[in-house]
PDB file of N, CA and C in Angstrom:
ATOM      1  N   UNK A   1      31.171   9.386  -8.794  1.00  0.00           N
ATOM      2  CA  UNK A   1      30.313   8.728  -7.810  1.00  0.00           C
ATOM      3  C   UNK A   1      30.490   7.211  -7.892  1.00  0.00           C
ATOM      4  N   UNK A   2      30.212   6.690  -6.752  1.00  0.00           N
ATOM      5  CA  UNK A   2      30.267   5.148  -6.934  1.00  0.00           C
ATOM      6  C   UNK A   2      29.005   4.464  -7.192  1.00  0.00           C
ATOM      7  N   UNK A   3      29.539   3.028  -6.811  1.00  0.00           N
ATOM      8  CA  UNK A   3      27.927   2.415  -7.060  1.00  0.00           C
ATOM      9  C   UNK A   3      27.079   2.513  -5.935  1.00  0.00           C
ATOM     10  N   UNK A   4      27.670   2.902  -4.960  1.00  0.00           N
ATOM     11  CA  UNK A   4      27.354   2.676  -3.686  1.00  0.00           C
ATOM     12  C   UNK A   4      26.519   4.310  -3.345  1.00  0.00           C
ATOM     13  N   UNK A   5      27.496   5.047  -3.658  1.00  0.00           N
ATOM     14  CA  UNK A   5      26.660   6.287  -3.634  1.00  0.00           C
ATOM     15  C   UNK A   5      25.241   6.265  -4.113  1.00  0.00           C
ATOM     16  N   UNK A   6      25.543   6.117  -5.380  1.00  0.00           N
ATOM     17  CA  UNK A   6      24.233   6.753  -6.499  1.00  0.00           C
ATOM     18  C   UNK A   6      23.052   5.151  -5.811  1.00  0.00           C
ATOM     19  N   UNK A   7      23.614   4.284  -5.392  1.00  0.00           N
ATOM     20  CA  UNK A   7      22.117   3.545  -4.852  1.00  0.00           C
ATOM     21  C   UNK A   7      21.809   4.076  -3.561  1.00  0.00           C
ATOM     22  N   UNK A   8      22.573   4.905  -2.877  1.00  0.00           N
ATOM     23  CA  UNK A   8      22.448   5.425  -1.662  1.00  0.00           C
ATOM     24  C   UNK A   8      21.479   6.926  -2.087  1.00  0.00           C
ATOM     25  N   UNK A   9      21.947   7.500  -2.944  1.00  0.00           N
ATOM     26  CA  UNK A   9      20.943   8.540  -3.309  1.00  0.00           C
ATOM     27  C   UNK A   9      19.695   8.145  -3.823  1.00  0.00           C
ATOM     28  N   UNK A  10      19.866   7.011  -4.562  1.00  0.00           N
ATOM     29  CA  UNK A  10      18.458   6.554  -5.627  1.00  0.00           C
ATOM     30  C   UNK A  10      17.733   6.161  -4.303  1.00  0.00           C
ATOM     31  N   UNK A  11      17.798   5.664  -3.016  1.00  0.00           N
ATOM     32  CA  UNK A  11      17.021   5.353  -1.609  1.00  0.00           C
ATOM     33  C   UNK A  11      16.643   6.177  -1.230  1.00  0.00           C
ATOM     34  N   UNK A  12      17.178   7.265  -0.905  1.00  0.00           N
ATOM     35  CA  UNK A  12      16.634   8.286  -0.259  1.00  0.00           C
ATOM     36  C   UNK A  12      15.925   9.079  -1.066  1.00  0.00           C
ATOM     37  N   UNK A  13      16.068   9.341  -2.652  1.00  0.00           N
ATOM     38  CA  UNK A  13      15.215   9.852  -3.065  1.00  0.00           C
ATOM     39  C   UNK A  13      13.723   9.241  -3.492  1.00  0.00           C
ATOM     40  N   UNK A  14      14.194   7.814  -3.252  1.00  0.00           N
ATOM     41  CA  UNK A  14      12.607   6.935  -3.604  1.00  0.00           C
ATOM     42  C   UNK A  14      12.324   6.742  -2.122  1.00  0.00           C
ATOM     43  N   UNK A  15      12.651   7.211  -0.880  1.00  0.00           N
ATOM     44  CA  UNK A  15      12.324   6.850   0.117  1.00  0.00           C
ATOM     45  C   UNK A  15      12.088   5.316   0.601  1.00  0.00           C
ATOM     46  N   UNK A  16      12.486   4.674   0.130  1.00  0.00           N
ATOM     47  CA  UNK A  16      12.579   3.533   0.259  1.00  0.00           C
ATOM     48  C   UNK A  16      11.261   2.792  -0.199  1.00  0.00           C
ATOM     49  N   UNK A  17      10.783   3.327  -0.860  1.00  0.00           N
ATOM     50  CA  UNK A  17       9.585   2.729  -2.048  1.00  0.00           C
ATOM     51  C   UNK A  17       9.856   1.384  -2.517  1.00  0.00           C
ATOM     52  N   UNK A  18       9.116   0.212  -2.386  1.00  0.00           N
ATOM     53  CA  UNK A  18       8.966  -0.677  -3.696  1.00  0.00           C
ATOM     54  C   UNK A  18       8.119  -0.530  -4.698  1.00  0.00           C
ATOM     55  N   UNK A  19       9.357  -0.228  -5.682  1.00  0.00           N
ATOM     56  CA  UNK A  19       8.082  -0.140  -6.960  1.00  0.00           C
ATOM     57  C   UNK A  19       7.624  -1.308  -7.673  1.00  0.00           C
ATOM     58  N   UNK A  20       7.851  -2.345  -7.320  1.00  0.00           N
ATOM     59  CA  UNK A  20       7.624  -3.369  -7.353  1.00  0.00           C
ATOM     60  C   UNK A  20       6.116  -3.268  -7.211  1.00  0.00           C
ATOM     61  N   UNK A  21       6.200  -3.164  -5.602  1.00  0.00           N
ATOM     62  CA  UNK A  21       4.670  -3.393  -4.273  1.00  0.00           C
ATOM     63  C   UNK A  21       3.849  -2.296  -5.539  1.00  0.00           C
ATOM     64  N   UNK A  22       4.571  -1.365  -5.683  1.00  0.00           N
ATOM     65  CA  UNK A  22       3.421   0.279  -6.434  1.00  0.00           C
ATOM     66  C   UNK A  22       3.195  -0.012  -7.606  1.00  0.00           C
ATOM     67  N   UNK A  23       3.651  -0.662  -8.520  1.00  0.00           N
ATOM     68  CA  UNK A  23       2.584  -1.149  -9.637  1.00  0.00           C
ATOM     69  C   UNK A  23       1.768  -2.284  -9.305  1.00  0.00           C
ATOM     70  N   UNK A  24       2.403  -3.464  -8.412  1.00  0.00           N
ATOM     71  CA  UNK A  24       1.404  -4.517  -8.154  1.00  0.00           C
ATOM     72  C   UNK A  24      -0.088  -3.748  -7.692  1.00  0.00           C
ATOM     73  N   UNK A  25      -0.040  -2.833  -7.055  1.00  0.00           N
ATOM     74  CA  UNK A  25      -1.227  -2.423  -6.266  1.00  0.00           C
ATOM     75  C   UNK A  25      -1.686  -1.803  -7.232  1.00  0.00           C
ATOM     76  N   UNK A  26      -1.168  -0.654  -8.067  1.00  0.00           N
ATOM     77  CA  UNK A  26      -1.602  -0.262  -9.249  1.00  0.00           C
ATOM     78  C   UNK A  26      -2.553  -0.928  -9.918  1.00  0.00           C
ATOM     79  N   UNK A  27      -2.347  -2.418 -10.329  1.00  0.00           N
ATOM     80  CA  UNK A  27      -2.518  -2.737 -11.050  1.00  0.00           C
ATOM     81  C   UNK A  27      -3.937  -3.943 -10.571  1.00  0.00           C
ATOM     82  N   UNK A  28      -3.817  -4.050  -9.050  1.00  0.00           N
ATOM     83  CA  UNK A  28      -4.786  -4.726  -8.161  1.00  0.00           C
ATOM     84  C   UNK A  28      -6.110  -3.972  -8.321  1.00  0.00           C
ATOM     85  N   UNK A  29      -5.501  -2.136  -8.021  1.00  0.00           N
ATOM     86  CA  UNK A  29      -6.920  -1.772  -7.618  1.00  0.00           C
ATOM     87  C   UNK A  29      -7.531  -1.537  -9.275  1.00  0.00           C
ATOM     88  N   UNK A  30      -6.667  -1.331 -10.599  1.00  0.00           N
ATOM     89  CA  UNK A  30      -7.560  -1.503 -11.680  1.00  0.00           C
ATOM     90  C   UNK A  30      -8.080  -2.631 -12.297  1.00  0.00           C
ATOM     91  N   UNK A  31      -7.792  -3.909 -12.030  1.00  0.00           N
ATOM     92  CA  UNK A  31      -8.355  -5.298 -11.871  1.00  0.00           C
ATOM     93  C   UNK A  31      -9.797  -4.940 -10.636  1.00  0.00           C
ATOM     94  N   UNK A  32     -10.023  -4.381  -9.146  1.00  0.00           N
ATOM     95  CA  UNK A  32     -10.572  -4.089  -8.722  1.00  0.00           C
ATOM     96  C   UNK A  32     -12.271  -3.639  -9.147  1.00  0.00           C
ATOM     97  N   UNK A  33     -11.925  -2.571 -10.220  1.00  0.00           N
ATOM     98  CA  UNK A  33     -12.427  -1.475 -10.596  1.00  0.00           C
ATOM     99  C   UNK A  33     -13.305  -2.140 -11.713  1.00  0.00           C
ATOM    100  N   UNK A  34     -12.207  -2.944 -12.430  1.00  0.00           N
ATOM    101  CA  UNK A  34     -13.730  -4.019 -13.163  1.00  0.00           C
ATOM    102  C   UNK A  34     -14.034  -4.849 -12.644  1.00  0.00           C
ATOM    103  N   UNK A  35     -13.940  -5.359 -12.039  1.00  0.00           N
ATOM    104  CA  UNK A  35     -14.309  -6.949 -11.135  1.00  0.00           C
ATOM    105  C   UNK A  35     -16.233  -5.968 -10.403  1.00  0.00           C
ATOM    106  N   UNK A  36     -15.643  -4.638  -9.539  1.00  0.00           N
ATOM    107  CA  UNK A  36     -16.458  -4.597  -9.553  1.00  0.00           C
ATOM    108  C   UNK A  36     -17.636  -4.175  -9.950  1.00  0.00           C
ATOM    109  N   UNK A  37     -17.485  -3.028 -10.857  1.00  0.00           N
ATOM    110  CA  UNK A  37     -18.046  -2.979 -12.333  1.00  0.00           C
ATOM    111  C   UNK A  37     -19.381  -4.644 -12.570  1.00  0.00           C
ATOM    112  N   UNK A  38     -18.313  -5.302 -12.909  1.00  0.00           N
ATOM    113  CA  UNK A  38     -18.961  -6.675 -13.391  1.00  0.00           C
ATOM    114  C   UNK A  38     -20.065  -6.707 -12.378  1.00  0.00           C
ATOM    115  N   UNK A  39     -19.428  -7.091 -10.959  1.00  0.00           N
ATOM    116  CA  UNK A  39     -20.419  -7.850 -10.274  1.00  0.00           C
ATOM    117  C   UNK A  39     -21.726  -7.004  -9.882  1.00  0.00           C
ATOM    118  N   UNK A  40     -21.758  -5.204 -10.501  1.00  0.00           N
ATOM    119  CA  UNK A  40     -22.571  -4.683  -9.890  1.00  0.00           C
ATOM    120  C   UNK A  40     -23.482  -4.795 -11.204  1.00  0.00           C
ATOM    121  N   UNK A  41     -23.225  -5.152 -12.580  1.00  0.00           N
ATOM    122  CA  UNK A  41     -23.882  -5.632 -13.707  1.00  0.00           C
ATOM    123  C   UNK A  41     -24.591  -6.635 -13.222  1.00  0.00           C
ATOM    124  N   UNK A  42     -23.572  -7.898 -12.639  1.00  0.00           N
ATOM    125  CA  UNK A  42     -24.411  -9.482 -12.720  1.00  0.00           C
ATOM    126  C   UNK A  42     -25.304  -8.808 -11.670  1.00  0.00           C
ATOM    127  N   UNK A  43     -25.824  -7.910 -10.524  1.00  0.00           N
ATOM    128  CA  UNK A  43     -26.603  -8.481  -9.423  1.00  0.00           C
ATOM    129  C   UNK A  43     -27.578  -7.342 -10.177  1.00  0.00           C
ATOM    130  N   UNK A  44     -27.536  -6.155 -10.619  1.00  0.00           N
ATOM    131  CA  UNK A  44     -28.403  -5.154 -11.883  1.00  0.00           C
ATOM    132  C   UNK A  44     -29.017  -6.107 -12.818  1.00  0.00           C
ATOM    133  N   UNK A  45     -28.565  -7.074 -13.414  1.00  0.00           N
ATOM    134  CA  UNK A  45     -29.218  -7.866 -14.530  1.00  0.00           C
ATOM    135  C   UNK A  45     -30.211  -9.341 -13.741  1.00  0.00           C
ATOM    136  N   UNK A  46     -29.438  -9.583 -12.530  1.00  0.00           N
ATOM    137  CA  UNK A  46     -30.338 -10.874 -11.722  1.00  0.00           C
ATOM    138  C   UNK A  46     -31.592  -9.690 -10.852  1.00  0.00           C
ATOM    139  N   UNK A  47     -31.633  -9.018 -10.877  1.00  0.00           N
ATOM    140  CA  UNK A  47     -32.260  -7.708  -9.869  1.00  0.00           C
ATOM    141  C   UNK A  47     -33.560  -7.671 -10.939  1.00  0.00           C
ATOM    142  N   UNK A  48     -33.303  -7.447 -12.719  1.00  0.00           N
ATOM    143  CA  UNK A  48     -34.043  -7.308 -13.180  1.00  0.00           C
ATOM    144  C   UNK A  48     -35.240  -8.111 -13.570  1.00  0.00           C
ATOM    145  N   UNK A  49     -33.874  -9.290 -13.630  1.00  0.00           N
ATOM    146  CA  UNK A  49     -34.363 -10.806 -14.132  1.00  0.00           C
ATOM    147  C   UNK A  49     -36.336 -10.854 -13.086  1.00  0.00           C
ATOM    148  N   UNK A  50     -35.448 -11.107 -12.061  1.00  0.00           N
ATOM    149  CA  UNK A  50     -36.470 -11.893 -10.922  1.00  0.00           C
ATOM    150  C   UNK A  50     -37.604 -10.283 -10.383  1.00  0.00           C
ATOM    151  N   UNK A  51     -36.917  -9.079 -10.731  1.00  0.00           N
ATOM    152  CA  UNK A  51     -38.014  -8.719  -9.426  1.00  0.00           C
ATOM    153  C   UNK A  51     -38.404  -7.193 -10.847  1.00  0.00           C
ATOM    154  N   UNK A  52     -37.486  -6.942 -12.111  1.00  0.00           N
ATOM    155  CA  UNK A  52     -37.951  -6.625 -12.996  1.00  0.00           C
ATOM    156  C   UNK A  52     -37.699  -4.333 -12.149  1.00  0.00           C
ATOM    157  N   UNK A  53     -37.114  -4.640 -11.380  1.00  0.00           N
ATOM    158  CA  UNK A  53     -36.729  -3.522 -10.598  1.00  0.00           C
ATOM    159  C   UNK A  53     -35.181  -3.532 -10.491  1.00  0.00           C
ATOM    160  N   UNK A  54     -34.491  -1.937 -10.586  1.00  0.00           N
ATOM    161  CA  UNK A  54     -32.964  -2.506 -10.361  1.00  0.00           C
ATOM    162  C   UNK A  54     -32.707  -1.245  -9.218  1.00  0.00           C
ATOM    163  N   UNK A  55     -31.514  -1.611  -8.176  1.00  0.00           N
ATOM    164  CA  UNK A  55     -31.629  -1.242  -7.099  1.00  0.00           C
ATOM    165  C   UNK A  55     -30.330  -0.202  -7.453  1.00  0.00           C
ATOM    166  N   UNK A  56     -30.427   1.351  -7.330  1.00  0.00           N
ATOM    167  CA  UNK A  56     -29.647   2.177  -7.623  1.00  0.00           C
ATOM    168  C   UNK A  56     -28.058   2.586  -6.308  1.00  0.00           C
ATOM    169  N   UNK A  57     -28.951   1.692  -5.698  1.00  0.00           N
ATOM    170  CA  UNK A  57     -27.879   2.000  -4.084  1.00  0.00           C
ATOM    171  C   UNK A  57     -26.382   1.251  -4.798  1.00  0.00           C
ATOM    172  N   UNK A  58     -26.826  -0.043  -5.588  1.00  0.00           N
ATOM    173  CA  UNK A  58     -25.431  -0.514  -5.977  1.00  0.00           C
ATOM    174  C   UNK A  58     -24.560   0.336  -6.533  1.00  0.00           C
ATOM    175  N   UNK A  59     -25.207   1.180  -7.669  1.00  0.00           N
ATOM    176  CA  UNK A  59     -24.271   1.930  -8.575  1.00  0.00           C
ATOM    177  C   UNK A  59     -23.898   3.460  -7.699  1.00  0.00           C
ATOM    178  N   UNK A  60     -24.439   3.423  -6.721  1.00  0.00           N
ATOM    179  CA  UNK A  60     -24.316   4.930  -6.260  1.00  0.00           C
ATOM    180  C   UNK A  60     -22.582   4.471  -5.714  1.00  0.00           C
ATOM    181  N   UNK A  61     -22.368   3.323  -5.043  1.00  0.00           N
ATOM    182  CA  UNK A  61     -21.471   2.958  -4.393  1.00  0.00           C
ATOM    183  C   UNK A  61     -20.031   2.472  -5.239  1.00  0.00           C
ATOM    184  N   UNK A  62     -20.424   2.127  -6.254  1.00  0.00           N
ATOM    185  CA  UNK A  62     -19.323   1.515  -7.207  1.00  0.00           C
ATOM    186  C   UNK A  62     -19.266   3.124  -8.042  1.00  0.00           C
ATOM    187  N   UNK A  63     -19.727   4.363  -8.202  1.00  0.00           N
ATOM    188  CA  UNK A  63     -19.533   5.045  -9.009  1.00  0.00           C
ATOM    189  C   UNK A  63     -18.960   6.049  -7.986  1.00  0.00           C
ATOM    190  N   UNK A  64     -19.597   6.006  -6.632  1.00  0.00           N
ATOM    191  CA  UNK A  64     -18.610   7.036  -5.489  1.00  0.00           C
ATOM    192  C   UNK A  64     -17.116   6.296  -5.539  1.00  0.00           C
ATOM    193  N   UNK A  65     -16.683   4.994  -5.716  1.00  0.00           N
ATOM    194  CA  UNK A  65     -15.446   4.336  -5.444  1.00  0.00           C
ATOM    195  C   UNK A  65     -14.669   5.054  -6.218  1.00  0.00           C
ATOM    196  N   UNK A  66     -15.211   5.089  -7.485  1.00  0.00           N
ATOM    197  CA  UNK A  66     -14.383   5.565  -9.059  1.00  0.00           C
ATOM    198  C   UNK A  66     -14.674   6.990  -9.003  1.00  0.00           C
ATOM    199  N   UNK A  67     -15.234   7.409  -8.552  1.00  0.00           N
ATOM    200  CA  UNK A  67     -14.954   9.162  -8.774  1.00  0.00           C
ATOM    201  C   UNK A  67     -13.957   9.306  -7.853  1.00  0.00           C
ATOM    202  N   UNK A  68     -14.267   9.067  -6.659  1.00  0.00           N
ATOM    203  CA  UNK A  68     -13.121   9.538  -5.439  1.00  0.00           C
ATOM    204  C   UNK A  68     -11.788   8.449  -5.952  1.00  0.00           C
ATOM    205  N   UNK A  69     -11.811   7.720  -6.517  1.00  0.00           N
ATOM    206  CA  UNK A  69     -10.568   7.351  -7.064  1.00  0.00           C
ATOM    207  C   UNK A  69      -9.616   8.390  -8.022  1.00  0.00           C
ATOM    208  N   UNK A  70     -10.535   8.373  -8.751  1.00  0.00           N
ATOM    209  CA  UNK A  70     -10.012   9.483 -10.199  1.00  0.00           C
ATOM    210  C   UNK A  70      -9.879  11.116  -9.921  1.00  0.00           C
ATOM    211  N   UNK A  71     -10.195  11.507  -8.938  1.00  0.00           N
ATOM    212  CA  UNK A  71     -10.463  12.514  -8.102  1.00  0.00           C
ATOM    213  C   UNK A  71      -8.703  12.630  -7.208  1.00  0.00           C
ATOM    214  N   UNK A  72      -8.590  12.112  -6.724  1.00  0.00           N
ATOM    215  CA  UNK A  72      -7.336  11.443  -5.979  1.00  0.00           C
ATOM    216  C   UNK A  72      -6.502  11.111  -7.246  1.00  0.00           C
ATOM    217  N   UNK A  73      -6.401  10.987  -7.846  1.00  0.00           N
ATOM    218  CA  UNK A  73      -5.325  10.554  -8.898  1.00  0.00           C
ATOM    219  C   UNK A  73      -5.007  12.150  -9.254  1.00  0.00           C
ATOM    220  N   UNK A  74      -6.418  12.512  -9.662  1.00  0.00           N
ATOM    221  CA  UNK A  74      -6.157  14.105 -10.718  1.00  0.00           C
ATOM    222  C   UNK A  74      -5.616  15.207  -9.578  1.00  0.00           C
ATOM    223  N   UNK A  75      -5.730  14.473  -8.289  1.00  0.00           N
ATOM    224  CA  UNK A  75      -4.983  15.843  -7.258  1.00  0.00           C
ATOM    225  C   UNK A  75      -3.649  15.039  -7.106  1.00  0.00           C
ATOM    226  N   UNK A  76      -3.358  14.200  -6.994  1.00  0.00           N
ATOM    227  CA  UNK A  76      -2.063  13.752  -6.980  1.00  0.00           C
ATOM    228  C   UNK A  76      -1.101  14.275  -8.688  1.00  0.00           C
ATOM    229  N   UNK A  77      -1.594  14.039  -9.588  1.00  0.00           N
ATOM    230  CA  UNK A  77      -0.969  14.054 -10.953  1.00  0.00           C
ATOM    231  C   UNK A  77      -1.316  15.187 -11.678  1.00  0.00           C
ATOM    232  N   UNK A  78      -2.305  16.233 -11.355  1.00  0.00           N
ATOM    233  CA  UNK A  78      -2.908  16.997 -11.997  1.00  0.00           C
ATOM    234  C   UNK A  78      -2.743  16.662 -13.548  1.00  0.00           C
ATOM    235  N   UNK A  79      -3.394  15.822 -14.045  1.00  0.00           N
ATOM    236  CA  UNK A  79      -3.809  15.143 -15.476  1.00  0.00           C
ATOM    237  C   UNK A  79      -5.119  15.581 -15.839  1.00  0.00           C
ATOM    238  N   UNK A  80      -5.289  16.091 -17.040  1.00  0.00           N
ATOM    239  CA  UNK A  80      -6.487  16.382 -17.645  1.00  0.00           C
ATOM    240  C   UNK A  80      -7.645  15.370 -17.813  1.00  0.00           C
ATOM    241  N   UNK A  81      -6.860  14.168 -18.042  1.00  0.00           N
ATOM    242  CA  UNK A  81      -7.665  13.205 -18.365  1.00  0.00           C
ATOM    243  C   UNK A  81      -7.847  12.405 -17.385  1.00  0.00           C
ATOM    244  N   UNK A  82      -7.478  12.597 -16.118  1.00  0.00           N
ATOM    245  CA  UNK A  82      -8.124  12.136 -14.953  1.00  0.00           C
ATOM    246  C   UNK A  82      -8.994  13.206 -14.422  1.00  0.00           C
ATOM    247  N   UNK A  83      -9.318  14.302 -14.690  1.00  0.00           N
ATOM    248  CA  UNK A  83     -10.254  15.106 -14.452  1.00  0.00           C
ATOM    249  C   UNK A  83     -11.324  14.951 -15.071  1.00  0.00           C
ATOM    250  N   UNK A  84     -11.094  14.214 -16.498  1.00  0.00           N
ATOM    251  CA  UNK A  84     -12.266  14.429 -17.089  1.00  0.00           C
ATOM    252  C   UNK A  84     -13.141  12.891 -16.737  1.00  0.00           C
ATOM    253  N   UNK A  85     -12.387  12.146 -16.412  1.00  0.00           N
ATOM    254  CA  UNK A  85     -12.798  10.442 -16.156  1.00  0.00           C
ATOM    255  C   UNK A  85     -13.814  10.785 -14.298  1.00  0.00           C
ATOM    256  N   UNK A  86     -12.998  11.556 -13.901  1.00  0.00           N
ATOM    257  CA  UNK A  86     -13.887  12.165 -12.463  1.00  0.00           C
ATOM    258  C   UNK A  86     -15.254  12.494 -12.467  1.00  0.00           C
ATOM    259  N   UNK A  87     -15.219  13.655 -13.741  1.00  0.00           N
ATOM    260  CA  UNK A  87     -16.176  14.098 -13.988  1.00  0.00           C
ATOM    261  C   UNK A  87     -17.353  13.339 -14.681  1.00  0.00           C
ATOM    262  N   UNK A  88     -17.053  12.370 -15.007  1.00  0.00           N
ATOM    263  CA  UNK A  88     -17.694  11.417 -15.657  1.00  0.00           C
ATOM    264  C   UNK A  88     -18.750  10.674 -14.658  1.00  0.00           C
ATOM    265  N   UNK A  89     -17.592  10.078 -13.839  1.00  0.00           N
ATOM    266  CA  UNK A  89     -17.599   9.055 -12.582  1.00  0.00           C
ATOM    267  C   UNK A  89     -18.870   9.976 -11.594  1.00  0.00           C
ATOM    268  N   UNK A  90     -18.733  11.070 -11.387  1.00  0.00           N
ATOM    269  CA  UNK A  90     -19.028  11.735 -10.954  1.00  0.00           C
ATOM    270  C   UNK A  90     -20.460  11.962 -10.883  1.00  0.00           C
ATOM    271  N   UNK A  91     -21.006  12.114 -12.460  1.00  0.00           N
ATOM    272  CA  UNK A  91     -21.934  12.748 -12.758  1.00  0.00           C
ATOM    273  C   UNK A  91     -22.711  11.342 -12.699  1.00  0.00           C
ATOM    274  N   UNK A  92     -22.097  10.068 -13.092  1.00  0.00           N
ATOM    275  CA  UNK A  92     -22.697   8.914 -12.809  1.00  0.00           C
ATOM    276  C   UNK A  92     -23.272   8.562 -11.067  1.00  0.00           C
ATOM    277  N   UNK A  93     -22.844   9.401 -10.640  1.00  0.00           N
ATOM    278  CA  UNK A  93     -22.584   9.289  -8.970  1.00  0.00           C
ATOM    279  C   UNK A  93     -23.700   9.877  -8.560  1.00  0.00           C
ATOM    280  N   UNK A  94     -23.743  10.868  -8.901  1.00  0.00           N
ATOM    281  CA  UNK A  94     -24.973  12.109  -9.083  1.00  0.00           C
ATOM    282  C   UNK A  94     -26.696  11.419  -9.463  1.00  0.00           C
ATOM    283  N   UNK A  95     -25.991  11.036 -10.763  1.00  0.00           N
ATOM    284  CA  UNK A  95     -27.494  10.591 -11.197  1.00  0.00           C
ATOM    285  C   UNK A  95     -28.063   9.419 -10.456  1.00  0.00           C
ATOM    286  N   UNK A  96     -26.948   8.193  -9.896  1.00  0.00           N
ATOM    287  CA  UNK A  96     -27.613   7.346  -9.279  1.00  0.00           C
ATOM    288  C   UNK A  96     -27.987   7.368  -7.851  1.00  0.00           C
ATOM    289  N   UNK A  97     -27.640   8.657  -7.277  1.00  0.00           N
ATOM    290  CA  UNK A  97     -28.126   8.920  -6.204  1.00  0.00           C
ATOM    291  C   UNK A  97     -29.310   9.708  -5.671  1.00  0.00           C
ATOM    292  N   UNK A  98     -29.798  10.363  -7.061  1.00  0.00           N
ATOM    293  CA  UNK A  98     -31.014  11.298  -7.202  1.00  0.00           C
ATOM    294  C   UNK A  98     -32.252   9.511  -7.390  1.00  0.00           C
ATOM    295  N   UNK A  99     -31.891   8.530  -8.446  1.00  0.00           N
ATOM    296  CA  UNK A  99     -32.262   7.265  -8.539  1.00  0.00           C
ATOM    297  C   UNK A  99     -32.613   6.659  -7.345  1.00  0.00           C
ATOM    298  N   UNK A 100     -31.737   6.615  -6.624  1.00  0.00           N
ATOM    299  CA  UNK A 100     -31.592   6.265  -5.285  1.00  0.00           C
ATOM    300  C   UNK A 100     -32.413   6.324  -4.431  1.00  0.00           C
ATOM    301  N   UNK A 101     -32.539   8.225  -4.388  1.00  0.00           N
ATOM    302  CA  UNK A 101     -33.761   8.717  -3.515  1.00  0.00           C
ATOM    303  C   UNK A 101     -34.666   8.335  -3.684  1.00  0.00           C
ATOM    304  N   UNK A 102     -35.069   8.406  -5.338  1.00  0.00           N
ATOM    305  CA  UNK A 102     -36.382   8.354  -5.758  1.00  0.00           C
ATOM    306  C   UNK A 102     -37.139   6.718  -5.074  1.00  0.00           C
ATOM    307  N   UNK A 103     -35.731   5.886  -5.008  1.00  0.00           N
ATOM    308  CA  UNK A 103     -36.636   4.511  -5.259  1.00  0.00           C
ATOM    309  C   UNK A 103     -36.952   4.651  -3.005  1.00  0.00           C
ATOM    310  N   UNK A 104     -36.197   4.967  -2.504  1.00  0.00           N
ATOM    311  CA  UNK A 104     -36.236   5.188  -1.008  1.00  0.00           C
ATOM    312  C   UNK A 104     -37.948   5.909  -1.017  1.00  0.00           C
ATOM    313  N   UNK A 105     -38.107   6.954  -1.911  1.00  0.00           N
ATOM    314  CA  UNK A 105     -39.218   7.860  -1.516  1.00  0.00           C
ATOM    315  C   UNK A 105     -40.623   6.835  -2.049  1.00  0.00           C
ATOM    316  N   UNK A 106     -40.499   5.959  -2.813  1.00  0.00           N
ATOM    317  CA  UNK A 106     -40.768   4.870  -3.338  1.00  0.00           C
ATOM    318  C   UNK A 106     -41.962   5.938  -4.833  1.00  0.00           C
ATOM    319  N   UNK A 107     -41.600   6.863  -5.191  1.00  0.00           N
ATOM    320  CA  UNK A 107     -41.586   7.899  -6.462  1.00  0.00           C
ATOM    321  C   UNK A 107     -41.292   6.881  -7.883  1.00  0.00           C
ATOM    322  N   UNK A 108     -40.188   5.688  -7.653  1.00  0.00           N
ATOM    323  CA  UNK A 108     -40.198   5.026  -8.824  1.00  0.00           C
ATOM    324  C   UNK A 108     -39.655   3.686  -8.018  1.00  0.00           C
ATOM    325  N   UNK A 109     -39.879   2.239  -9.083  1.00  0.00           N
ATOM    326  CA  UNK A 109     -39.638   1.011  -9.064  1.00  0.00           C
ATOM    327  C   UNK A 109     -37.844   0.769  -9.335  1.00  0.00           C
TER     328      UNK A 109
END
């Protein structure tokens, strides 16, 4: 084979992918994932500060991001340990949305 071939096959079998672009993004949306993490801490800890109440709608939304993330990974890769990070994400998802209700039904602060 030449050189010309085997980069002609290595194209068509990466479909013309940059893997370049596919770890940068990789690596965007897990920079993402704590950034927003953080900022749903800083406005949970200023939430508490001033009004001594913390608002569960934030975490329902940052913990649906990361389940349906890890969820999507474990059907793309079928990895154990993205199943179990789902399930995690998940159950965090769960609880802050039962939280959620409660504070809507106004049942808790």
């Amino acid at each position: 084979m030449t050189r010309e071939e085997i980069l002609e096959k290595s194209r068509s079998e990466n479909q013309n992918k940059d893997y370049a672009d596919l770890e940068a993004q990789s690596k965007a949306a897990l920079v993402a994932y704590y950034a927003g993490f953080v900022f749903c801490s800083i406005c949970a800890v200023l939430e508490f500060i001033f009004k001594r109440t913390v608002n569960a709608g934030v975490w329902v939304i940052l913990f649906g991001m990361l389940s349906t993330a890890f969820l999507v990974k474990y059907i793309r890769l079928q990895k154990k340990h993205e199943l179990f990070v789902f399930t995690a994400y998940l159950f965090g998802f769960c609880f802050n949305v039962v939280l959620f209700l409660l504070q809507l039904m106004g049942k808790i602060n």
